[in-house]
N, C-alpha and C. Protein backbone atom coordinates (compact mmCIF):
# COMPACT_ATOMS: atom_id res chain seq x y z
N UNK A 1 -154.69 116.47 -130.07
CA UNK A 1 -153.69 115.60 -129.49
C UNK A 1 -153.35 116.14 -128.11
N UNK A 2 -153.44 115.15 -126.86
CA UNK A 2 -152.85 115.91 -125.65
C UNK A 2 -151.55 115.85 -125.58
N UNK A 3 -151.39 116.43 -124.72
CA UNK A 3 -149.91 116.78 -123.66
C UNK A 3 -148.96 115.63 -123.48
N UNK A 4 -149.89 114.42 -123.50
CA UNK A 4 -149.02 113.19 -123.03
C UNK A 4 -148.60 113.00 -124.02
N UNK A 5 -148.88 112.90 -125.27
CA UNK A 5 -148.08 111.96 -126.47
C UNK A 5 -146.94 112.81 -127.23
N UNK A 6 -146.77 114.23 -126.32
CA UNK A 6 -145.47 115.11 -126.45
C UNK A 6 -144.49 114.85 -125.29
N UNK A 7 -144.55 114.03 -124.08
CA UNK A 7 -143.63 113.84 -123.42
C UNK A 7 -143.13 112.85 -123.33
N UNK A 8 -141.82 112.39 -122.68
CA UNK A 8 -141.47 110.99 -122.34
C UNK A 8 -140.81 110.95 -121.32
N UNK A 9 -141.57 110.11 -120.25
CA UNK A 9 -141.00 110.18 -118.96
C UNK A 9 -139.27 109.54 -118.68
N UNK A 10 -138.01 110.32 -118.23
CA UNK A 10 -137.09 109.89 -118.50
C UNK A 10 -136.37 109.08 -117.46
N UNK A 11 -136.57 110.09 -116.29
CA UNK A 11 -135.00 110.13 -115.68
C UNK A 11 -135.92 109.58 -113.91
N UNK A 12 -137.53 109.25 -114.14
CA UNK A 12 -138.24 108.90 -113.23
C UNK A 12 -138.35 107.51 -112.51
N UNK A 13 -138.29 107.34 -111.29
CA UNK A 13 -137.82 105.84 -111.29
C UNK A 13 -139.17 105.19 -110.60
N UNK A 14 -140.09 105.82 -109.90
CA UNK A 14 -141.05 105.41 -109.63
C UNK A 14 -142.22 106.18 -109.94
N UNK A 15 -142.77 106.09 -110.58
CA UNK A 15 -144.17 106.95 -110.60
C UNK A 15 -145.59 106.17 -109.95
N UNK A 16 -146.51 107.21 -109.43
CA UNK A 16 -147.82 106.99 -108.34
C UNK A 16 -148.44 108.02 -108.88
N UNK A 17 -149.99 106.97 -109.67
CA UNK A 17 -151.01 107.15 -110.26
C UNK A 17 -152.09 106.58 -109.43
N UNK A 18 -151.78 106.28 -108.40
CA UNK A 18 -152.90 105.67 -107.36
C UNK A 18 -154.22 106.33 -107.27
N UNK A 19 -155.25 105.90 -107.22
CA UNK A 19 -156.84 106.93 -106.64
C UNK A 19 -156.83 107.85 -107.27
N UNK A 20 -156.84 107.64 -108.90
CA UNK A 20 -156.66 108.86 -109.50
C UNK A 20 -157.99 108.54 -110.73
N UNK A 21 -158.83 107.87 -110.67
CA UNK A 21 -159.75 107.52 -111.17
C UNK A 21 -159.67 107.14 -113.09
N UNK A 22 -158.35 106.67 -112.95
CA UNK A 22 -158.25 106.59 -114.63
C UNK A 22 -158.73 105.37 -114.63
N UNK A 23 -159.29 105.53 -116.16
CA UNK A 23 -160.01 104.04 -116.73
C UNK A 23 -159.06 103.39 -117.40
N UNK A 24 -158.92 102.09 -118.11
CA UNK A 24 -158.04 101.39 -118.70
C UNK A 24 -157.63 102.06 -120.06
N UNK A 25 -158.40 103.36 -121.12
CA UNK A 25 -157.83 104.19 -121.43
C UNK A 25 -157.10 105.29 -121.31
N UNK A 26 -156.86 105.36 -120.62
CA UNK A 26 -155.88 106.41 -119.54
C UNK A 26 -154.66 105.81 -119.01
N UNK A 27 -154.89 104.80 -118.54
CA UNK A 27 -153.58 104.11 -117.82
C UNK A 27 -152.72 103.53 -119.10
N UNK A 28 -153.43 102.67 -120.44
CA UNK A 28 -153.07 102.39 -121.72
C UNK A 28 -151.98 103.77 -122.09
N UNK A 29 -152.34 104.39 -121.98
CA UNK A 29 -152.14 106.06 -122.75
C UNK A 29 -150.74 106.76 -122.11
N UNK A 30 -151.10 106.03 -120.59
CA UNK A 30 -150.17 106.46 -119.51
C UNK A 30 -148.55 105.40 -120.36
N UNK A 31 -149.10 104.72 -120.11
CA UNK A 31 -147.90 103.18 -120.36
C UNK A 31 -147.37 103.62 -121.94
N UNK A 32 -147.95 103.91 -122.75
CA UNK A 32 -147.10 104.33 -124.00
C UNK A 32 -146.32 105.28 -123.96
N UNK A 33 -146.82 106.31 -122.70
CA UNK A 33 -145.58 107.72 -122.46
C UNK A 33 -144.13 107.20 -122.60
N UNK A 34 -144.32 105.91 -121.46
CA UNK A 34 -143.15 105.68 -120.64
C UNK A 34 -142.06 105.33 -121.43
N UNK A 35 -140.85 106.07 -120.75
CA UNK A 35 -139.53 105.29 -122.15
C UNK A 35 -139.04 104.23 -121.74
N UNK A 36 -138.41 103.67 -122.74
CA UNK A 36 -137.56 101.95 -122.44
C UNK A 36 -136.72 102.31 -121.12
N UNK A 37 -136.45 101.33 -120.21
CA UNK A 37 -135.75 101.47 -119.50
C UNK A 37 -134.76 100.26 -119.18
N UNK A 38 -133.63 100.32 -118.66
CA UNK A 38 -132.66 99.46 -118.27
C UNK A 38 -132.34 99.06 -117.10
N UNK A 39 -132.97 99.81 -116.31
CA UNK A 39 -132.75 99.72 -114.49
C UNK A 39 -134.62 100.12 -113.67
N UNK A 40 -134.00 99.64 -113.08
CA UNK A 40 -135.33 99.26 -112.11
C UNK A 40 -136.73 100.17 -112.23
N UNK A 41 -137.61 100.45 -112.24
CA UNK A 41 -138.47 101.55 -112.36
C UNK A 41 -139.82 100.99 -112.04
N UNK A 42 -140.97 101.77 -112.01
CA UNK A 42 -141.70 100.70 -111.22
C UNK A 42 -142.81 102.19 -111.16
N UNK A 43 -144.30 101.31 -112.36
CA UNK A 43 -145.13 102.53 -112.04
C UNK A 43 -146.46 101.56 -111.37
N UNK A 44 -146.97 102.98 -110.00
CA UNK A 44 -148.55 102.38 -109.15
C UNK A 44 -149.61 102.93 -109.82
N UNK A 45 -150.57 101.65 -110.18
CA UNK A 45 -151.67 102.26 -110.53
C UNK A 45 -152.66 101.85 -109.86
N UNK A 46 -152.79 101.41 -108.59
CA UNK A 46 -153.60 100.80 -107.41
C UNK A 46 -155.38 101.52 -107.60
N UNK A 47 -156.22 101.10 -107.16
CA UNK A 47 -157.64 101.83 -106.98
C UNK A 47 -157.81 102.85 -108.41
N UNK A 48 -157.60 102.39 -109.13
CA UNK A 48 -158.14 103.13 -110.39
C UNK A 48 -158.88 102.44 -110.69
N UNK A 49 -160.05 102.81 -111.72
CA UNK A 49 -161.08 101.97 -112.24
C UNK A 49 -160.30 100.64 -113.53
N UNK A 50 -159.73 101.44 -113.90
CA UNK A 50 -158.88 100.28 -115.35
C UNK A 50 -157.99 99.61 -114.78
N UNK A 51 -157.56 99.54 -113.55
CA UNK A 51 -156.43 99.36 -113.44
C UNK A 51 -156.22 97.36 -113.71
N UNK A 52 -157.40 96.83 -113.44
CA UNK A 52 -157.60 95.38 -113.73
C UNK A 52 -157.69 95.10 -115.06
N UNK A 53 -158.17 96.20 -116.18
CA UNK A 53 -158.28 95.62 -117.46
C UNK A 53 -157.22 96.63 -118.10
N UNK A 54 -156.00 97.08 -117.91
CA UNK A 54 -155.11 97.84 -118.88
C UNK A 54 -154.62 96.64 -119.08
N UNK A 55 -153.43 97.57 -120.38
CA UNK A 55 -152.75 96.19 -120.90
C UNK A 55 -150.97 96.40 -120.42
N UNK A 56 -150.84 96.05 -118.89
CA UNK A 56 -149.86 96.31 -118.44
C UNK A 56 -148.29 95.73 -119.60
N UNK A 57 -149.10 94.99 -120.21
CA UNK A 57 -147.70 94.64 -121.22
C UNK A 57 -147.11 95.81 -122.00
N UNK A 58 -147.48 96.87 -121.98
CA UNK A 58 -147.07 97.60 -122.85
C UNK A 58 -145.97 98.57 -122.19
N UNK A 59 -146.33 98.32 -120.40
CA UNK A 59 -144.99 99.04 -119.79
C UNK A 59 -144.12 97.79 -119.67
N UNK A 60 -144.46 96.82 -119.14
CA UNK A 60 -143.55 95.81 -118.62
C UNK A 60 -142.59 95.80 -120.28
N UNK A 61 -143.10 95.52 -121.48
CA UNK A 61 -142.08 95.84 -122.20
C UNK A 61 -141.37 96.78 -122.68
N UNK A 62 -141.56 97.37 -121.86
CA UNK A 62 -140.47 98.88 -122.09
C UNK A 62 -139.33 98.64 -120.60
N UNK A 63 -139.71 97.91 -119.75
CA UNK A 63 -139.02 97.39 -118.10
C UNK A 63 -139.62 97.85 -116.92
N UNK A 64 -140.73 98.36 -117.21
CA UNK A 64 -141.04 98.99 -116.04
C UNK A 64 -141.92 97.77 -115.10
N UNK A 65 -141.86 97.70 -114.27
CA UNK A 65 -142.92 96.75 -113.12
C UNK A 65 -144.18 97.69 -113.00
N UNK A 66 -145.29 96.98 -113.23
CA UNK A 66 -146.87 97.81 -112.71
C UNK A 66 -146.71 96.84 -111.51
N UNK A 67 -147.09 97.77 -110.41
CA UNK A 67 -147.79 97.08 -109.40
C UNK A 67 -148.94 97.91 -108.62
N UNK A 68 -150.11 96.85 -108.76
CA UNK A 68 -151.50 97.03 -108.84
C UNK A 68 -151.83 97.69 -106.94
N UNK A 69 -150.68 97.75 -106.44
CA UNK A 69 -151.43 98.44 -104.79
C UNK A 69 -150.71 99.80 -104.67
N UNK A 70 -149.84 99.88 -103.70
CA UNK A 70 -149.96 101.13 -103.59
C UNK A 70 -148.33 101.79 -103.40
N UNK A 71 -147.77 102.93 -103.17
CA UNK A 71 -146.48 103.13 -103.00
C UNK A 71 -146.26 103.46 -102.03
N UNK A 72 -145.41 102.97 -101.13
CA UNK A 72 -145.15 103.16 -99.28
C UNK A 72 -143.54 104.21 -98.92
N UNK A 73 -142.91 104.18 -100.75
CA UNK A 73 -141.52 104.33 -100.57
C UNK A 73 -141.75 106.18 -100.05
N UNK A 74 -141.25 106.73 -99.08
CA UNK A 74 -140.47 108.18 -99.29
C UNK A 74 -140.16 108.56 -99.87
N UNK A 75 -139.74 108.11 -100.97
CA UNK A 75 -138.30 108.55 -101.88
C UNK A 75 -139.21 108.55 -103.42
N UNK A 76 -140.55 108.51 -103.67
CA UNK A 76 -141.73 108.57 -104.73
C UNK A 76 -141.92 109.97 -105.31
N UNK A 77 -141.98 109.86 -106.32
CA UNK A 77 -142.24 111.01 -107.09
C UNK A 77 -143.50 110.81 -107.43
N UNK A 78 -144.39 111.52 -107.29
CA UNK A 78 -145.93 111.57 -107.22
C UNK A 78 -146.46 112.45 -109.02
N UNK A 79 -146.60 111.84 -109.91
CA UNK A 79 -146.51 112.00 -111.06
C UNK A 79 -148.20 112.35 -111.37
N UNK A 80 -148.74 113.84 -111.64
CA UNK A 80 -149.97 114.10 -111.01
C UNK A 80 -150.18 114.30 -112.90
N UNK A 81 -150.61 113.60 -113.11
CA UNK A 81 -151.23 113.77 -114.70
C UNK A 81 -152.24 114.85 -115.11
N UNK A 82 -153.05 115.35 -113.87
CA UNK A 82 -153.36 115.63 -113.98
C UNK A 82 -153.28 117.97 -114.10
N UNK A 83 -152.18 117.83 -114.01
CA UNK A 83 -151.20 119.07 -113.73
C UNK A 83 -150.59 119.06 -115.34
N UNK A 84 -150.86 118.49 -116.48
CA UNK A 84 -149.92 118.08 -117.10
C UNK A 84 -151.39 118.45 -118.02
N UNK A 85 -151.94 117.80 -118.24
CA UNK A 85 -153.22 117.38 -118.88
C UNK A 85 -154.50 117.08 -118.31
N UNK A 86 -155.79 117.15 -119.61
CA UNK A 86 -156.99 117.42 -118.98
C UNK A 86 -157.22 115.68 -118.87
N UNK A 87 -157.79 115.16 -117.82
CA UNK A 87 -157.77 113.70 -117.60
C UNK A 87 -159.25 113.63 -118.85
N UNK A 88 -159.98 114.24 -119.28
CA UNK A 88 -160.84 113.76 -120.61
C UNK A 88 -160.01 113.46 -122.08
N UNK A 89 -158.81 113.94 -121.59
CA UNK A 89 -158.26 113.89 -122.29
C UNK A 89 -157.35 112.38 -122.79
N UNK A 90 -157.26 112.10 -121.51
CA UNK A 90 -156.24 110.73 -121.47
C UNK A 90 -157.28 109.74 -121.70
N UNK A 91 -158.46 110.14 -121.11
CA UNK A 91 -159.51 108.73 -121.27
C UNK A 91 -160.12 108.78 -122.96
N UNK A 92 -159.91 109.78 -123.67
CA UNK A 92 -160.28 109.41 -124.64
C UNK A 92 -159.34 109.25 -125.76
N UNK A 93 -158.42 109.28 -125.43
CA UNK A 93 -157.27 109.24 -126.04
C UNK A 93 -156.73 110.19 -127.37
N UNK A 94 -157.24 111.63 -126.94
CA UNK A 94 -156.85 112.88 -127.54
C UNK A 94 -155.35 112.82 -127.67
């Protein structure tokens, strides 16, 4: 079991997964981390390979907005999955 399905992202309001080469199992994997939210939040998964076939419903119903380009804000917390966990890991869903 990896790293991800022991955390839950809380108190994060934007996360940037951009050019990070995850496949639509990885980004899937990513979106179940995420906790319910009540206020605005908003994760990028721009230039990834999955990023056209995940099943973004699984954040949007928790509240989060996917948006498929890129993050321009300053104020981004750059959420490096890969610091966290082995990315063979996320794609196969260890």
């Amino acid at each position: 079991m990896s790293l991800l399905y022991r955390i839950k992202i809380l108190v994060v309001t934007i996360i940037d997964v951009v050019r990070n080469q995850l496949n639509e199992m990885a980004l899937n994997n990513i979106f179940f981390s995420l906790s319910n939210t009540d206020s605005l939040k908003t994760i990028y998964i721009g230039s990834n390979p999955g990023s056209h076939l995940c099943d973004k419903s699984i954040a949007k119903n928790k509240g989060w907005q996917v948006n498929d380009t890129f993050c321009f804000s300053q104020n981004k917390l750059l959420f490096y999955f890969g610091l966290i966990l082995n990315k063979s890991d996320l794609e196969s869903g260890k």
